[in-house]
C-alpha atoms as a PDB file:
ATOM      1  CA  UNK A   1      -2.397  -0.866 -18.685  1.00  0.00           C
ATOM      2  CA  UNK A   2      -0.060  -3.613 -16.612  1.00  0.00           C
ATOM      3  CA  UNK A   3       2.748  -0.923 -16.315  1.00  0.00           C
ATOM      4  CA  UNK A   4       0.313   1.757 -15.923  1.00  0.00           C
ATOM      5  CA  UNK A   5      -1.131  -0.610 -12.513  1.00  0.00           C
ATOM      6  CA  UNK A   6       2.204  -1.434 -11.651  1.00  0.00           C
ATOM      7  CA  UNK A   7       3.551   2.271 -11.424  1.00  0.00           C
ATOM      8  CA  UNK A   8      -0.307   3.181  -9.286  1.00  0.00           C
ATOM      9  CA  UNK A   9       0.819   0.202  -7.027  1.00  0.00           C
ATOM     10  CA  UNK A  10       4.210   1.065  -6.272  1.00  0.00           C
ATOM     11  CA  UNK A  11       3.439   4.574  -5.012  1.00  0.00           C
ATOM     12  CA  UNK A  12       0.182   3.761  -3.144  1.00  0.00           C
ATOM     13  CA  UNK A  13       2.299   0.667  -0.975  1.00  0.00           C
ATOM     14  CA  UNK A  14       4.941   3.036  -0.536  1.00  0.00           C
ATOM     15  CA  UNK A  15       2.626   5.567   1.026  1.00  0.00           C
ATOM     16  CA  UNK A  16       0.792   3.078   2.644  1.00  0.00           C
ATOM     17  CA  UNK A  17       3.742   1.724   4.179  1.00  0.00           C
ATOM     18  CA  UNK A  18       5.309   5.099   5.013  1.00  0.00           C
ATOM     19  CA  UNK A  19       2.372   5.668   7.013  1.00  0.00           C
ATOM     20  CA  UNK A  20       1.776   2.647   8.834  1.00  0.00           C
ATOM     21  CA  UNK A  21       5.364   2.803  10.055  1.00  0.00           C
ATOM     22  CA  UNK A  22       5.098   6.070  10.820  1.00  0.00           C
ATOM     23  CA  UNK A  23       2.369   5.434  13.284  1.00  0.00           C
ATOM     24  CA  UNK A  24       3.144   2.201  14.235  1.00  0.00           C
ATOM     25  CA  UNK A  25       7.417   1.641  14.434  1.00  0.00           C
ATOM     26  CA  UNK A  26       7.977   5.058  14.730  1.00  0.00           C
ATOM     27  CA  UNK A  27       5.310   6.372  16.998  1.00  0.00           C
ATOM     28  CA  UNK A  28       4.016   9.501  15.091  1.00  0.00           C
ATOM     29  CA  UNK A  29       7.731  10.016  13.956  1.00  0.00           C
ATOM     30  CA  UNK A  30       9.740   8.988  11.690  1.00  0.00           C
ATOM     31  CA  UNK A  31      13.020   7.383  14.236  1.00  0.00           C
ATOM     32  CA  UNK A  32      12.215   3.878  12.976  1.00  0.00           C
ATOM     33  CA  UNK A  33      14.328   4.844   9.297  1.00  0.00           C
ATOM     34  CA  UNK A  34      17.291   4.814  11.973  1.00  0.00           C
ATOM     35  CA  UNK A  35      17.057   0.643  12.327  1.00  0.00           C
ATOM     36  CA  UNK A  36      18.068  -1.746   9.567  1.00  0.00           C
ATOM     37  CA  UNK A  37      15.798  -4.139  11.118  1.00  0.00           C
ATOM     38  CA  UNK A  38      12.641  -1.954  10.575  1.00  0.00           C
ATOM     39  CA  UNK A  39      14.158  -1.128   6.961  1.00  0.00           C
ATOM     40  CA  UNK A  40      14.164  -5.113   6.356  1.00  0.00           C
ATOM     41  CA  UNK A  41      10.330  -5.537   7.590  1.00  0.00           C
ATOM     42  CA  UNK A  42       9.380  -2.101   5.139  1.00  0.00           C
ATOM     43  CA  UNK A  43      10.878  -3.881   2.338  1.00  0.00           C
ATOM     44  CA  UNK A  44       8.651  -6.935   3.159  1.00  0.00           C
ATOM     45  CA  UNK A  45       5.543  -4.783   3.640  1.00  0.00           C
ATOM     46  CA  UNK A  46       6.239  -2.775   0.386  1.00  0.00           C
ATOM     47  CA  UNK A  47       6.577  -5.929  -1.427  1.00  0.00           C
ATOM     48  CA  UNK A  48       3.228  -7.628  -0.317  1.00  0.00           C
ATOM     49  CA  UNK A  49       1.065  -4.423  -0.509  1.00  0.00           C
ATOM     50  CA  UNK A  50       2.401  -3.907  -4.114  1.00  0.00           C
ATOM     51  CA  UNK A  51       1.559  -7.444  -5.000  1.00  0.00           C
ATOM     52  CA  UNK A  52      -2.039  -6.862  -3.952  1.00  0.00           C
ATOM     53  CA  UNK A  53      -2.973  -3.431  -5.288  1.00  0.00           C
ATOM     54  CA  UNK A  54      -1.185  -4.796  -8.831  1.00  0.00           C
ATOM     55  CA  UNK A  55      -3.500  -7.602  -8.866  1.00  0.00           C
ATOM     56  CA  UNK A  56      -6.276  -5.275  -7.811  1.00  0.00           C
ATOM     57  CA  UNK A  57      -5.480  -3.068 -10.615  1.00  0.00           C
ATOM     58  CA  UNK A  58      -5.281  -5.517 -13.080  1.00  0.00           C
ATOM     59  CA  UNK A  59      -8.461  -6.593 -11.936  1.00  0.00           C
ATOM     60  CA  UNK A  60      -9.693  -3.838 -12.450  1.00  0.00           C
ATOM     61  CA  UNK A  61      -8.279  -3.040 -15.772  1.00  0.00           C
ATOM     62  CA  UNK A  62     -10.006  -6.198 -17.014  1.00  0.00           C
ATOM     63  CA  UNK A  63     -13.011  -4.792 -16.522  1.00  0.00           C
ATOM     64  CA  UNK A  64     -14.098  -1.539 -18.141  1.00  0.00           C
ATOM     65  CA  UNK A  65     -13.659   0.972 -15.493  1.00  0.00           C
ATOM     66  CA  UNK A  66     -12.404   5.010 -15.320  1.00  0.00           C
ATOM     67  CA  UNK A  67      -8.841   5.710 -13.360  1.00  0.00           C
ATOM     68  CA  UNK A  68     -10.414   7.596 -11.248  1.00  0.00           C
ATOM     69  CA  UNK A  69     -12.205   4.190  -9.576  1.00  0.00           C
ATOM     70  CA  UNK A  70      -9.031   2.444  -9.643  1.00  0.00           C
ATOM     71  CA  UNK A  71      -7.193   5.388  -7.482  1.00  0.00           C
ATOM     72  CA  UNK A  72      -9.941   5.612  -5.440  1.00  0.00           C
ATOM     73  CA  UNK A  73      -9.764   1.743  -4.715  1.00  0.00           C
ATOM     74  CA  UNK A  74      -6.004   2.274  -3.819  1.00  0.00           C
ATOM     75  CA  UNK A  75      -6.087   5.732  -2.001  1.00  0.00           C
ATOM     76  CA  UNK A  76      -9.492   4.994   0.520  1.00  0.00           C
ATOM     77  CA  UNK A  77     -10.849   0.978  -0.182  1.00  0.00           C
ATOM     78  CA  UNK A  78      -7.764  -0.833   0.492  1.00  0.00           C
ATOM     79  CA  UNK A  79      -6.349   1.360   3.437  1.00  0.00           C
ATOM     80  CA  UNK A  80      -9.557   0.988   5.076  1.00  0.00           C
ATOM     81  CA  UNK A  81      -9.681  -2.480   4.741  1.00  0.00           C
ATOM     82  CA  UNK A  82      -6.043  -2.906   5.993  1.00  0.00           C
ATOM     83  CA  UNK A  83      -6.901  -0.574   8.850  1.00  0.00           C
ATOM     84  CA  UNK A  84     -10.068  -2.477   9.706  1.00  0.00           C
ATOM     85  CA  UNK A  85      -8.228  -6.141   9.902  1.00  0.00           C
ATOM     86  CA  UNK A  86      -5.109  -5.127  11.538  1.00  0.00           C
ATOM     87  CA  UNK A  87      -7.552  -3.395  14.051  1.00  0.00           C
ATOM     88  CA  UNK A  88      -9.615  -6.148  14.238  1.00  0.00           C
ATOM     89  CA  UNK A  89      -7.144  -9.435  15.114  1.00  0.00           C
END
């Protein structure tokens, strides 16, 4: 199950991240890949978002649940959530 959540939270921070960099650095576009700068930050986001949804996962996995919670958890739950507080400060 741990590699199983680690590969589910590696692709859902990476499209996470895509898209809040495409709507935020690159402004609906996807320019911002030009800077290494922006490239260094991605890296940073990629890392903390994949830290969360693994131990969300694993959470998750502790507990006797069906995939399809757990992708729904990282596809709609925790975008909205990261939405709502970065929208909220």
């Amino acid at each position: 199950m741990k590699k199983r959540a680690f590969q589910l939270a590696v692709i859902n921070s990476f499209l996470i991240s895509q898209f809040l960099f495409f709507i935020d650095e690159g402004n609906y576009n996807f320019r911002w890949m030009t800077n290494m700068g922006n490239w260094l930050i991605f890296l940073i986001y990629l890392a903390l978002i994949t830290g969360i949804l693994f131990l969300i996962n694993v959470g998750l996995g502790k507990i006797k649940t069906n995939e399809n919670i757990i992708l729904g958890v990282n596809l709609i739950v925790f975008p909205t959530l990261l939405l709502v507080i970065f929208y909220n400060l």
